[in-house]
Protein backbone atom coordinates (compact mmCIF):
# COMPACT_ATOMS: atom_id res chain seq x y z
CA UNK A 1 0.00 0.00 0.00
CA UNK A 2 1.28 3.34 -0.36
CA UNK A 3 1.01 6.36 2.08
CA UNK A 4 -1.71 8.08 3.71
CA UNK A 5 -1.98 11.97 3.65
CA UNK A 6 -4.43 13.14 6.63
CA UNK A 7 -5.43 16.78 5.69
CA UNK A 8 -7.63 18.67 8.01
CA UNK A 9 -8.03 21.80 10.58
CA UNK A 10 -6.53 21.86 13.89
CA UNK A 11 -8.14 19.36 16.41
CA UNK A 12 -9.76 16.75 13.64
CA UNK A 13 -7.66 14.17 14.88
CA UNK A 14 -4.76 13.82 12.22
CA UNK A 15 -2.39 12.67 14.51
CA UNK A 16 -4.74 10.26 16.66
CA UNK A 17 -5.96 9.08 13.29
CA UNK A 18 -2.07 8.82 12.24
CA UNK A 19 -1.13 7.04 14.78
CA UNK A 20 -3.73 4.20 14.82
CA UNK A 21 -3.84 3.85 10.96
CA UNK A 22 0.17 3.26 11.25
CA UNK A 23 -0.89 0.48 13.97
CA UNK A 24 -3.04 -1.10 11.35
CA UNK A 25 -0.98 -0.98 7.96
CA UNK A 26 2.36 -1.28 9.58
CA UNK A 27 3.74 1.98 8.28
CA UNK A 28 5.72 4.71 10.03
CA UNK A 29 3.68 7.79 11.09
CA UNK A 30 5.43 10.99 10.22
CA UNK A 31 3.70 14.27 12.37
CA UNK A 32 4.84 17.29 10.80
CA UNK A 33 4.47 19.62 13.31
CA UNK A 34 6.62 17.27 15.47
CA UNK A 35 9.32 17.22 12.30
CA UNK A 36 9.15 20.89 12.18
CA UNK A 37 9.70 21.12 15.81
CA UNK A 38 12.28 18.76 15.83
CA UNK A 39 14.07 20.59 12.99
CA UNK A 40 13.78 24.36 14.38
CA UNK A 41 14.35 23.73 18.44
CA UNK A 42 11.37 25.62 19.16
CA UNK A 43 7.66 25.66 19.65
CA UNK A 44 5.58 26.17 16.60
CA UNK A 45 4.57 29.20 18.61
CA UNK A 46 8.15 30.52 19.33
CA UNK A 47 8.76 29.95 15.34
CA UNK A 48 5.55 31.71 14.44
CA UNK A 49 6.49 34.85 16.72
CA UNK A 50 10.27 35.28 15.79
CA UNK A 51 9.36 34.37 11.99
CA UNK A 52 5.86 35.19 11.34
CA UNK A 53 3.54 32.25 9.33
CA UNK A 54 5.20 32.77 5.88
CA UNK A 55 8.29 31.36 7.21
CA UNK A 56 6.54 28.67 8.90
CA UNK A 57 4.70 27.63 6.05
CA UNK A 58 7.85 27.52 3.75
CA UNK A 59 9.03 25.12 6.17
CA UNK A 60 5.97 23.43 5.94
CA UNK A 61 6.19 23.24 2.18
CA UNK A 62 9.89 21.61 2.75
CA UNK A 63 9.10 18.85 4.71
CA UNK A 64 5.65 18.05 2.52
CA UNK A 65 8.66 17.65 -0.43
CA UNK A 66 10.66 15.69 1.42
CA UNK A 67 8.16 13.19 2.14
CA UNK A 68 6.14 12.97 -1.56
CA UNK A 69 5.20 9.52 -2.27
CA UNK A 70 6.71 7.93 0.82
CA UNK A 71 4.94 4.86 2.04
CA UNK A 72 3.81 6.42 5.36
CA UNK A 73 1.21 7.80 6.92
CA UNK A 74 1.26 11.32 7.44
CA UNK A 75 -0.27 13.73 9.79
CA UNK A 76 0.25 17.15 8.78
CA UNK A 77 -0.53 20.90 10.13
CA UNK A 78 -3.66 22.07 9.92
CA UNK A 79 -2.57 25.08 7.71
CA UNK A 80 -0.72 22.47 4.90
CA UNK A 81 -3.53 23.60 2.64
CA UNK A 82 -2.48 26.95 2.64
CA UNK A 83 -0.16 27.64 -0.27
CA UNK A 84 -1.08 26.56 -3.89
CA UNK A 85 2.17 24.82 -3.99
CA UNK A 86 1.38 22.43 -1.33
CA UNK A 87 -1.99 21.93 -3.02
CA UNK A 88 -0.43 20.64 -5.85
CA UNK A 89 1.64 18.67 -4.05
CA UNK A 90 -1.13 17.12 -2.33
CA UNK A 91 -2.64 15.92 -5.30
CA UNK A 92 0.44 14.15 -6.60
CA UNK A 93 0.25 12.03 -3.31
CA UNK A 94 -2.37 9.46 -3.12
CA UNK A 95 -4.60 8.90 -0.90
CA UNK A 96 -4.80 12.31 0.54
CA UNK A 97 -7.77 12.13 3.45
CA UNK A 98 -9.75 14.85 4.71
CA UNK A 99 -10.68 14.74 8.34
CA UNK A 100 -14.05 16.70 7.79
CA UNK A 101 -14.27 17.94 11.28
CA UNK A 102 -17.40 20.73 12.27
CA UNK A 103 -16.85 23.46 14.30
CA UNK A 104 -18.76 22.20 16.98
CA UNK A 105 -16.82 19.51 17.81
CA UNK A 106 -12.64 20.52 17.05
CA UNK A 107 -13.47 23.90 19.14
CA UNK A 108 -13.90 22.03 22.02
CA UNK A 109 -11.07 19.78 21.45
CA UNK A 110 -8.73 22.91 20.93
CA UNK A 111 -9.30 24.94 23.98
CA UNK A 112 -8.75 21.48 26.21
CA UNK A 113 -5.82 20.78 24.44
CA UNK A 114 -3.02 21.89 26.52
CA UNK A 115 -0.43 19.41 25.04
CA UNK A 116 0.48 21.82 21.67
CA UNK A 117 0.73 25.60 21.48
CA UNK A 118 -1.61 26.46 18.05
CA UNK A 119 -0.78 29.67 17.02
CA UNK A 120 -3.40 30.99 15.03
CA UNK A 121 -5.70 29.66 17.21
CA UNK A 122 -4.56 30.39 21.07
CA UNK A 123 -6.40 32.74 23.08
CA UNK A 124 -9.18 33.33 20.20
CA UNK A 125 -13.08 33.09 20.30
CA UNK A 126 -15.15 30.43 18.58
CA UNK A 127 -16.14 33.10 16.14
CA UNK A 128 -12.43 33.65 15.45
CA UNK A 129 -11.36 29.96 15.15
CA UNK A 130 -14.23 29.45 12.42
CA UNK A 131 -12.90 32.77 10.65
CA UNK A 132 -9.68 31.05 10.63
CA UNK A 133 -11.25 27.76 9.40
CA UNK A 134 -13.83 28.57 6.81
CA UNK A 135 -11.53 29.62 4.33
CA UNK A 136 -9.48 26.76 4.62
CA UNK A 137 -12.46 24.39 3.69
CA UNK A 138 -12.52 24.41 -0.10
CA UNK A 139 -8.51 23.81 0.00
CA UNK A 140 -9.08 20.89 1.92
CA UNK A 141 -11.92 19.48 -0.74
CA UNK A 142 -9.50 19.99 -3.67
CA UNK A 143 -6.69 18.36 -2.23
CA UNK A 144 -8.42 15.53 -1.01
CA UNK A 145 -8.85 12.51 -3.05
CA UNK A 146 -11.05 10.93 -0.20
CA UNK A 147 -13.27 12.64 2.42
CA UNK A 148 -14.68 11.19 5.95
CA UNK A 149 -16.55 12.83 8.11
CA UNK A 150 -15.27 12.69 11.36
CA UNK A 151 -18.05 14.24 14.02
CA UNK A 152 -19.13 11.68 16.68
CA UNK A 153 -16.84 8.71 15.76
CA UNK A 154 -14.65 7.00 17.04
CA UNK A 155 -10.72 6.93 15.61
CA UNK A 156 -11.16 2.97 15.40
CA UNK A 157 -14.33 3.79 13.25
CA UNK A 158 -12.90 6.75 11.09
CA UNK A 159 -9.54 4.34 10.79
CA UNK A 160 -11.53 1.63 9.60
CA UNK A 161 -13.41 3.94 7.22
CA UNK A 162 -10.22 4.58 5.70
CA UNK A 163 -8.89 1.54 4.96
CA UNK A 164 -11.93 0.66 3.71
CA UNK A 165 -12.13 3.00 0.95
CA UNK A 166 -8.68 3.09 0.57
C-alpha cells in the first residue's frame, strides 16, 4: 500500500488518526508539526512569533517535499492547505484524506488541548477559530482525493473507514 496523507483543521484528529492507521498498515507515522519542531528547536509558537507564518509555512512546504510519495502515513498541520504549492503537491500524493471535522466539535477539542501551542488559534473566540477555518475548507476538498466525516466517531471507526475505501 502506499502512504496516507491526513489533511484537516486543527483538532480533527490527524495525529490520533495517524497514529492508529500506522498500527493497522504497519507503516511509520510521520507528524509534521513534530518534524518541524524537531528541525527548528522551538515551539511552533516561538517559530511563528520570531518568523511570522510565511516562514513557517515555507518550512511546511519543505518537509511536505521531502516526504512525496513515501509509504507512510502522514499527519500534517492544519494550515498544509495553505499555499497553492502544497496543493499541488497534495494531489500528486495518493490517498490524501480529509478529516471533515465541524466546528462544533474541534473547538472544544482545541481549547482542552493543553499538550500543543496552536498559534493561530490560542487565546481566540469560537467566532475567530471558524474565521480562521472557513476559508481553509474548499482547500481541503481539492486536495483531497477521499473525504470522511469525522463528528461523533470513534478513531477505530474513522480508521476503519479509511482503509476501507482506501
Amino acid at each position: 500500500m502506499k502512504g496516507i496523507i491526513l489533511i484537516g483543521f486543527m483538532g480533527a484528529g490527524k495525529t490520533t488518526v495517524g497514529k492508529l492507521l500506522s498500527e493497522k498498515t504497519g507503516m511509520e507515522h510521520i507528524d509534521f508539526d513534530d518534524k518541524i519542531v524537531e528541525e527548528i528547536g522551538m515551539t511552533i509558537q516561538e517559530y511563528f512569533d520570531l518568523h511570522g507564518e510565511e516562514a513557517f509555512r515555507e518550512r511546511e512546504t519543505n518537509v511536505l517535499k521531502r516526504y512525496l510519495n513515501h509509504n507512510q502515513v502522514v499527519s500534517t498541520g492544519g494550515g498544509i492547505v495553505m499555499r497553492p504549492e502544497n496543493r499541488e503537491l497534495l494531489k500528486q500524493m495518493a490517498p490524501v484524506v480529509y478529516l471533515q471535522t465541524k466546528p462544533e466539535v474541534f473547538i472544544p477539542r482545541l481549547k482542552h488541548d493543553h499538550t500543543t501551542v496552536r498559534p493561530l488559534v490560542v487565546s481566540k473566540s469560537p467566532e475567530e477559530i471558524r474565521e480562521v477555518f472557513e476559508p481553509r475548507i474548499p482547500f481541503y476538498e481539492e486536495s483531497a482525493s477521499l473525504v470522511v466525516a469525522t463528528d461523533d466517531r470513534t478513531p477505530e471507526e474513522i480508521v476503519h473507514e479509511i482503509l476501507e475505501k482506501i
